[in-house]
Protein backbone atom coordinates (compact mmCIF):
# COMPACT_ATOMS: atom_id res chain seq x y z
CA UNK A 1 -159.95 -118.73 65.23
CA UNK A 2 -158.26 -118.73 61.74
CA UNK A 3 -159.44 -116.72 59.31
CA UNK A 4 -161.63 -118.13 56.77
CA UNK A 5 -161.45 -117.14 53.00
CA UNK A 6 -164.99 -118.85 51.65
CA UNK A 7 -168.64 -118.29 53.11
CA UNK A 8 -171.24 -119.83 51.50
CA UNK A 9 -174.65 -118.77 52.84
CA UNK A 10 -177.26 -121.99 51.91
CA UNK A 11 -180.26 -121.03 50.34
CA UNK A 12 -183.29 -123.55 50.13
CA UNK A 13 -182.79 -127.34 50.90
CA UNK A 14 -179.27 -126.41 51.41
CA UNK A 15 -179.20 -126.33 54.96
CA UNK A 16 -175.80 -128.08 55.78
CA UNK A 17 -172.52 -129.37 53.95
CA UNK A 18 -171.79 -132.86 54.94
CA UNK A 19 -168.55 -132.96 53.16
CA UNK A 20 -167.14 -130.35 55.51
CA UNK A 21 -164.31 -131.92 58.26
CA UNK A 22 -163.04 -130.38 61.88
CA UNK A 23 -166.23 -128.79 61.91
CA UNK A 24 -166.94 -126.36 64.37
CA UNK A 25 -169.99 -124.32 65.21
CA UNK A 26 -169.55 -120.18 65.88
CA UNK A 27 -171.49 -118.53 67.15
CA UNK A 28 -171.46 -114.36 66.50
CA UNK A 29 -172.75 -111.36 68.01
CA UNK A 30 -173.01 -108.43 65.50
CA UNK A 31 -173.95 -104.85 65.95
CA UNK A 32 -177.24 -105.50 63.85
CA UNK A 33 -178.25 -108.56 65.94
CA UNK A 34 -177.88 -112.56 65.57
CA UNK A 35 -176.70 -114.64 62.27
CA UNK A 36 -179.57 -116.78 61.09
CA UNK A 37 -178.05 -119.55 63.10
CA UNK A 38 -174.48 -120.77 64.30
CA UNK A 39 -172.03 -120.39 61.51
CA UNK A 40 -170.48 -123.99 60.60
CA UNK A 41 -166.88 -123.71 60.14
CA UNK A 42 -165.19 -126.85 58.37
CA UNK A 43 -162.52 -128.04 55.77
CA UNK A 44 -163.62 -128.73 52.49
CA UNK A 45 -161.41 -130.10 49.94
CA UNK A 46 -158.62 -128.91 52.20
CA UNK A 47 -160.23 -125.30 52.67
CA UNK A 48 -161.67 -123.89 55.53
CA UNK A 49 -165.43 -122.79 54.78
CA UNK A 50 -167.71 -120.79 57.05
CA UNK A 51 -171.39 -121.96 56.10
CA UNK A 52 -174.15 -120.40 57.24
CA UNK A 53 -177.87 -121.37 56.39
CA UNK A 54 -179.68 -118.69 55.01
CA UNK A 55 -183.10 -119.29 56.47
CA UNK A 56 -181.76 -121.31 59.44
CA UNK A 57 -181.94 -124.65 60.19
CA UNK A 58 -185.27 -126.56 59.77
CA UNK A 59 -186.03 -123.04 57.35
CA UNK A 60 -187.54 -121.01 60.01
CA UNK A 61 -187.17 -117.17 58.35
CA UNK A 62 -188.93 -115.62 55.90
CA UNK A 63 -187.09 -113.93 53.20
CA UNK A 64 -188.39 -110.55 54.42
CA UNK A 65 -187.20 -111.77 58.20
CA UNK A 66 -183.12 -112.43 57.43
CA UNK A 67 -181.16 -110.36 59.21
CA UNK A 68 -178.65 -110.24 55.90
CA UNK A 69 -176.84 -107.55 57.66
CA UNK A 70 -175.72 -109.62 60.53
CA UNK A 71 -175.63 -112.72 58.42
CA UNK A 72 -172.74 -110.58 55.98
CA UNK A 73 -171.36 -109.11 59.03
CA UNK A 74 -170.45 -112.31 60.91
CA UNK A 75 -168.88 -114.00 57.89
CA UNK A 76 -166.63 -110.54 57.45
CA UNK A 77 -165.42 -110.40 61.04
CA UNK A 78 -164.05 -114.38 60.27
CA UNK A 79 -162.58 -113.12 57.38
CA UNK A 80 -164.06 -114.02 54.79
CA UNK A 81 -163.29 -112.38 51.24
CA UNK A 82 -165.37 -114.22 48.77
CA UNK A 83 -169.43 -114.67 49.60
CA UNK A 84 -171.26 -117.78 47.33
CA UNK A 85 -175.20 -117.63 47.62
CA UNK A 86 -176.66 -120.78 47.14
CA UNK A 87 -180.75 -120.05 46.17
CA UNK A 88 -183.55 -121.60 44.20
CA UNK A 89 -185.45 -119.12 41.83
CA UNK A 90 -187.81 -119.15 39.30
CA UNK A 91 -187.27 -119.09 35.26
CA UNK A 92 -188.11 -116.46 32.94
CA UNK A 93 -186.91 -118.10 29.98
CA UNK A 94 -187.76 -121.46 28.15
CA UNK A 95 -183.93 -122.11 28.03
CA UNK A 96 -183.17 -121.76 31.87
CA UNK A 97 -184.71 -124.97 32.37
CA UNK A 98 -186.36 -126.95 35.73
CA UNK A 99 -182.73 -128.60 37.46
CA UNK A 100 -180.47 -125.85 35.66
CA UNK A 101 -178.07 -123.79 37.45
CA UNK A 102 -177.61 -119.90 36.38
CA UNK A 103 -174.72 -117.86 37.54
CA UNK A 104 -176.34 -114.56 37.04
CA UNK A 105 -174.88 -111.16 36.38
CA UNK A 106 -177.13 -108.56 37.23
CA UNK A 107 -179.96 -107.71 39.73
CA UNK A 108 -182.92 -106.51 39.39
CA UNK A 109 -184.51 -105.07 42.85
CA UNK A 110 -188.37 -105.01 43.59
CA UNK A 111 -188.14 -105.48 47.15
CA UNK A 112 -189.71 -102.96 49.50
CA UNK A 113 -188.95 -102.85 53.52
CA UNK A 114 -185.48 -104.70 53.77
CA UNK A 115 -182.39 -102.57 55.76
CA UNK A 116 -179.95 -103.00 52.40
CA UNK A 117 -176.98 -100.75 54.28
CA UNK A 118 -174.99 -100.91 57.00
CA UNK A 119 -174.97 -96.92 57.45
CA UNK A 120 -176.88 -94.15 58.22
CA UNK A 121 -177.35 -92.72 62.03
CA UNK A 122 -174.63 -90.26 61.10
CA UNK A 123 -172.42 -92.11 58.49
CA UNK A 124 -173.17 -91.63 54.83
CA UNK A 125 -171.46 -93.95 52.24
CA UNK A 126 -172.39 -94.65 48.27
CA UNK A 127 -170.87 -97.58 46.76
CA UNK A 128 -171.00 -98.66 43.25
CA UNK A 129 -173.17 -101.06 42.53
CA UNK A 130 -173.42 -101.25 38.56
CA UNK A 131 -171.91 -104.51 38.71
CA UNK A 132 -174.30 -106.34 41.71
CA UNK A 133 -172.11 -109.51 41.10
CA UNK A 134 -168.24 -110.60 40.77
CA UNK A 135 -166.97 -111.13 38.14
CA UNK A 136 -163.78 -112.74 38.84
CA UNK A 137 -166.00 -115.21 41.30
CA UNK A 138 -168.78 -115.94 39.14
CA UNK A 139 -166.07 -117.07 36.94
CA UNK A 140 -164.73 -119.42 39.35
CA UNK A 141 -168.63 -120.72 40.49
CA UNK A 142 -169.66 -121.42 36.65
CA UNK A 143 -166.10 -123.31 36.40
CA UNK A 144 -166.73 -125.24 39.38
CA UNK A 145 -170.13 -125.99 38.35
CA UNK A 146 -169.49 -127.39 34.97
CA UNK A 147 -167.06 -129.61 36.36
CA UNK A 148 -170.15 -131.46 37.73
CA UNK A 149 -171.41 -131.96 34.15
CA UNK A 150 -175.01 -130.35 35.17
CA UNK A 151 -176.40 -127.85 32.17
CA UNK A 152 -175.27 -124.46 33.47
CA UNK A 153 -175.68 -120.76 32.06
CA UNK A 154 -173.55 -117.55 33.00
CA UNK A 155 -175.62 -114.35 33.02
CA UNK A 156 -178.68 -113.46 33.54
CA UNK A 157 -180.58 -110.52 34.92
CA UNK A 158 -182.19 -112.03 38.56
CA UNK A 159 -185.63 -109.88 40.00
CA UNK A 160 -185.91 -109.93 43.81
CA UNK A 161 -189.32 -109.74 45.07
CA UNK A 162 -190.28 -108.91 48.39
CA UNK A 163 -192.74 -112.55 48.77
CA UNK A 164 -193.46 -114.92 50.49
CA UNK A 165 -195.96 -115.00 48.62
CA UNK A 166 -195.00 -116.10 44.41
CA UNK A 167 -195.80 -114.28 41.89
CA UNK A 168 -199.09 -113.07 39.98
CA UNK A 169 -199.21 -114.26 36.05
CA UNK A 170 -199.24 -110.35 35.37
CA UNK A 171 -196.60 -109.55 37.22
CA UNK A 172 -194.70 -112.30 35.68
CA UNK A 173 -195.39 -111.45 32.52
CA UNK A 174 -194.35 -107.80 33.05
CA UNK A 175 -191.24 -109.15 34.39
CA UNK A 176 -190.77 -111.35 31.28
CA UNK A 177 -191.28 -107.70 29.12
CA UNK A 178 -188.58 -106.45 31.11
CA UNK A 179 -185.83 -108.50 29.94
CA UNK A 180 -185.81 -109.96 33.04
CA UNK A 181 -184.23 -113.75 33.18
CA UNK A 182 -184.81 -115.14 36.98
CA UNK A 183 -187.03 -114.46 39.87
CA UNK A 184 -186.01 -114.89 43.44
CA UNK A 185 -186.46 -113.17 46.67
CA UNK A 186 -182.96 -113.30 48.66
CA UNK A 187 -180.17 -111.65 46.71
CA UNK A 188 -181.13 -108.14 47.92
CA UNK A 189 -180.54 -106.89 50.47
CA UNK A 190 -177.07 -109.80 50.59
CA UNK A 191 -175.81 -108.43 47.60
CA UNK A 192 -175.60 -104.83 48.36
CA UNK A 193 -174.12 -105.94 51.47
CA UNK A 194 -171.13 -107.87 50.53
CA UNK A 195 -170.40 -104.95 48.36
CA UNK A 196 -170.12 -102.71 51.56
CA UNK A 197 -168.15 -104.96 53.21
CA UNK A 198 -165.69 -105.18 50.39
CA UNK A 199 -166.21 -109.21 49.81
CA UNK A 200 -166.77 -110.79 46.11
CA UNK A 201 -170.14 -111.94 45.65
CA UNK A 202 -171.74 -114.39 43.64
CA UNK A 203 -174.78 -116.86 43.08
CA UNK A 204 -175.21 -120.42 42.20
CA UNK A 205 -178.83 -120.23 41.28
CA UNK A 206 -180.66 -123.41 41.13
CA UNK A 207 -183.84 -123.09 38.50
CA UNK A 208 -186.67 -125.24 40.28
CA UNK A 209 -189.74 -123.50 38.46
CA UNK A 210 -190.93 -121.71 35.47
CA UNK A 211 -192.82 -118.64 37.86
CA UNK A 212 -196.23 -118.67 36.59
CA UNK A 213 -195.91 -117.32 32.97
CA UNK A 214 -195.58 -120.73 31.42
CA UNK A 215 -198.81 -121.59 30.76
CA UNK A 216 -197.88 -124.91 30.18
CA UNK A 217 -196.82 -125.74 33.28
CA UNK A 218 -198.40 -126.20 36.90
CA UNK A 219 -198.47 -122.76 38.77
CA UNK A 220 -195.62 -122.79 41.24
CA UNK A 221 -195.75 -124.86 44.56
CA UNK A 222 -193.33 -125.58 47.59
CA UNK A 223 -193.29 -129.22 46.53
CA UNK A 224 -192.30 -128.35 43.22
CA UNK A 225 -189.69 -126.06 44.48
CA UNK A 226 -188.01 -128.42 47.10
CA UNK A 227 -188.23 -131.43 44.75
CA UNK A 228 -186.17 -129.87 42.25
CA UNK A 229 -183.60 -128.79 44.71
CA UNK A 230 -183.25 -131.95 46.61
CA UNK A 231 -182.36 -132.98 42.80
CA UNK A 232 -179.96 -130.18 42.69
CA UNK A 233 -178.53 -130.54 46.22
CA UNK A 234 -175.98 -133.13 45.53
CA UNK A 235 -174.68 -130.36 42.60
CA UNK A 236 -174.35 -127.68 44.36
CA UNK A 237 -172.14 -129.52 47.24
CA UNK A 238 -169.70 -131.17 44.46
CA UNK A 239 -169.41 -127.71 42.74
CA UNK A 240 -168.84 -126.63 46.33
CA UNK A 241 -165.61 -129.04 46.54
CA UNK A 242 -164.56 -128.11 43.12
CA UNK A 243 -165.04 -124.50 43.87
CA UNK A 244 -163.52 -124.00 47.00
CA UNK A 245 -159.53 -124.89 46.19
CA UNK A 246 -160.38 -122.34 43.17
CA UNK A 247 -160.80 -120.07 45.33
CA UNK A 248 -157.88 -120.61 47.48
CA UNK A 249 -155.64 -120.22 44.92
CA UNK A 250 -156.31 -116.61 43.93
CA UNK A 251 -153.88 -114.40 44.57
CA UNK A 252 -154.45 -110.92 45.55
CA UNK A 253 -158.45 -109.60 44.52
CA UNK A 254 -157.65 -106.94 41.95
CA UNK A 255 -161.96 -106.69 41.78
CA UNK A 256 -163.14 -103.16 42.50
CA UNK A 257 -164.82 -105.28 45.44
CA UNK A 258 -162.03 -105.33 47.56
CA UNK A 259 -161.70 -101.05 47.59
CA UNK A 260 -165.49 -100.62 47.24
CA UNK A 261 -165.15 -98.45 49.90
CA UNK A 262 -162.44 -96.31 49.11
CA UNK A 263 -164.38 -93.75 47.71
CA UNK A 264 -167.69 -94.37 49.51
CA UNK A 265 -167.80 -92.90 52.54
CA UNK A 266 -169.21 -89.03 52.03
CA UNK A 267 -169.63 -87.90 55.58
CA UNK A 268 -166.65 -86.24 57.43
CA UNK A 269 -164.41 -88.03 58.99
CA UNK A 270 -164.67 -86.04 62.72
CA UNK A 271 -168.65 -85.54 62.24
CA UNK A 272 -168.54 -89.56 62.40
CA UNK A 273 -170.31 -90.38 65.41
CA UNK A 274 -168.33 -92.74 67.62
CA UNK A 275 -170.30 -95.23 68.44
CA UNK A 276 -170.56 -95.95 64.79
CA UNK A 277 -167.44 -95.75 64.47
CA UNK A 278 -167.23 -98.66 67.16
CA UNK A 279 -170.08 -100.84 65.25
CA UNK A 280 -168.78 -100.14 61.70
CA UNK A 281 -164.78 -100.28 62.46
CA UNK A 282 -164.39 -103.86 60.77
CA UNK A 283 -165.60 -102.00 57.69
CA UNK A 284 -164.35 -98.64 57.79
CA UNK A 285 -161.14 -98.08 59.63
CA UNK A 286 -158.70 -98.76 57.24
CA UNK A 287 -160.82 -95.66 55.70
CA UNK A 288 -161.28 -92.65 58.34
CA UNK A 289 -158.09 -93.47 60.87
C-alpha cells in the first residue's frame, strides 16, 4: 500500500468521513494488539487519509479501554507523519463556548491506569514532552478550521481525566483554579504516543459542554454531548478537506517531532533485548543499527 501522510483518529460522533474516495479498509496487527477497528484509507481533497475511529464503530470502547498504542502504531507503520485528534470536551471558560472548536496547546494529565509508552521490558527511552502538541500542525488545523467560518480559539491548557464517569462540581472547580481551559478524557495516553513515534500531533477539540462548574447550566449529559457534536460534525469534516492539502504541501518537518527520538533512548544499544528490538524496529532502528 502507499504510504499515507494524514491520520485522523475520530473522536465522538465522528465515526466515519464520507467525503473520503477509493476507500479501502486495513486492517493491522501490531505488537500491542488490534486498532480500535479497520483503518479507512481514502482520498480526500486529492490526499490520501488513513481514518481510524477512536472508540470504534457504533462507539463500543471506553476511554480507559483504547488500545492508543496500537491505534498510533498502525497509523505509523502506513506512514503516517502528521496525527489530527478529533474529540469533544468540556469548557472551563465562559469564552470557549457550547459548538466552539479549541486547538489547544498544552495538556494537562489526571489519568491513572493507561500504558502511555511503547517501552519498557528492557528498553528505556525519555522524550520531551514540554510541548504535548505541534506547533507547526496546530497551525495548519486552526487555519483549516477558520476557513469554515465556525468561532475557533488556539490554545488552551486541556485536563484528561481517567472517566467514564464526568466530573464532580469540586473537582471542576479545582480544575477551573488551576488555570485549566478544557476537560476531556482521550488525549493521553495518544499524545505521548505520537511523540514516541516521531509524528506531529494535534487536536480539533469540539466544546459540547460547560463540565459542571457553570451553575447556570444543566449538569453534563450524553445527549447534550452528542447533540452538540452532530452540530459540529459537518465542521470538523470541511476543516478536514481544507486541512488535508495543507498538509500535503509541507515540505520537510523541521518540528523537534520528527527527531523526538534522537536523544531518547537511554538503555544500551547491545543490552536491547531482541525481541524488542523486533516489536519496536518501526520506531527505533534508524536509532540503535
Amino acid at each position: 500500500m502507499e504510504q499515507v501522510t494524514l491520520g485522523v483518529i475520530g473522536g465522538s460522533g465522528v465515526y466515519d468521513i464520507e467525503a473520503l474516495q477509493d476507500v479501502e479498509e486495513v486492517r493491522i496487527k501490531t505488537p500491542f494488539g488490534d486498532p480500535s477497528d479497520a483503518i479507512v484509507v481514502g482520498t480526500l481533497a486529492g490526499v490520501r487519509v488513513a481514518f481510524v475511529p477512536r472508540h470504534g464503530r457504533g462507539h463500543r470502547i471506553m476511554p480507559s479501554e483504547l488500545n492508543s498504542r496500537a491505534n498510533i502504531y498502525a497509523l505509523k507503520s502506513l506512514g503516517v507523519q502528521y496525527v489530527v485528534a478529533i474529540s469533544a470536551c468540556g469548557s472551563m471558560r465562559e469564552d470557549f463556548a457550547p459548538r466552539h472548536i479549541v486547538v489547544p496547546d498544552q495538556i494537562f494529565d489526571r489519568t491513572k491506569a493507561r500504558p502511555s509508552t511503547f517501552f519498557g521490558n528492557g528498553l528505556v527511552a525519555h522524550v520531551s514532552f514540554d510541548e504535548p502538541y505541534c506547533s507547526d500542525l496546530s497551525e495548519l488545523v486552526y487555519q483549516a478550521v477558520k476557513k469554515t467560518g465556525t468561532t475557533v480559539h488556539k490554545g488552551g491548557t486541556f485536563v484528561i481525566i481517567e472517566g467514564p464517569q464526568f466530573s464532580t462540581k469540586a473537582e471542576s472547580r479545582i480544575y477551573r483554579q488551576w488555570g485549566v481551559d478544557l476537560i476531556g478524557m482521550t488525549a493521553i495516553p495518544e499524545a505521548k504516543l505520537a511523540r514516541e513515534a516521531e509524528m506531529c500531533y494535534a487536536a480539533m477539540a469540539h466544546v459540547t459542554d460547560y463540565d459542571v462548574w457553570h451553575e447556570t447550566e444543566e449538569p453534563v449529559t450524553v445527549a447534550m454531548l452528542i447533540e452538540n457534536l452532530m452540530a459540529n460534525a459537518a465542521v470538523t469534516k470541511q476543516a478536514l478537506t481544507y486541512l488535508a492539502p495543507m498538509v500535503a504541501q509541507q515540505k520537510e518537518r523541521t518540528c523537534k517531532c520528527a527527531t523526538a527520538l534522537s536523544t531518547a533512548i537511554i538503555t544500551q544499544r547491545d543490552l536491547i533485548p531482541e525481541a524488542v528490538k523486533k516489536d519496536l524496529g518501526l520506531l527505533i532502528n534508524k536509532y540503535i543499527q
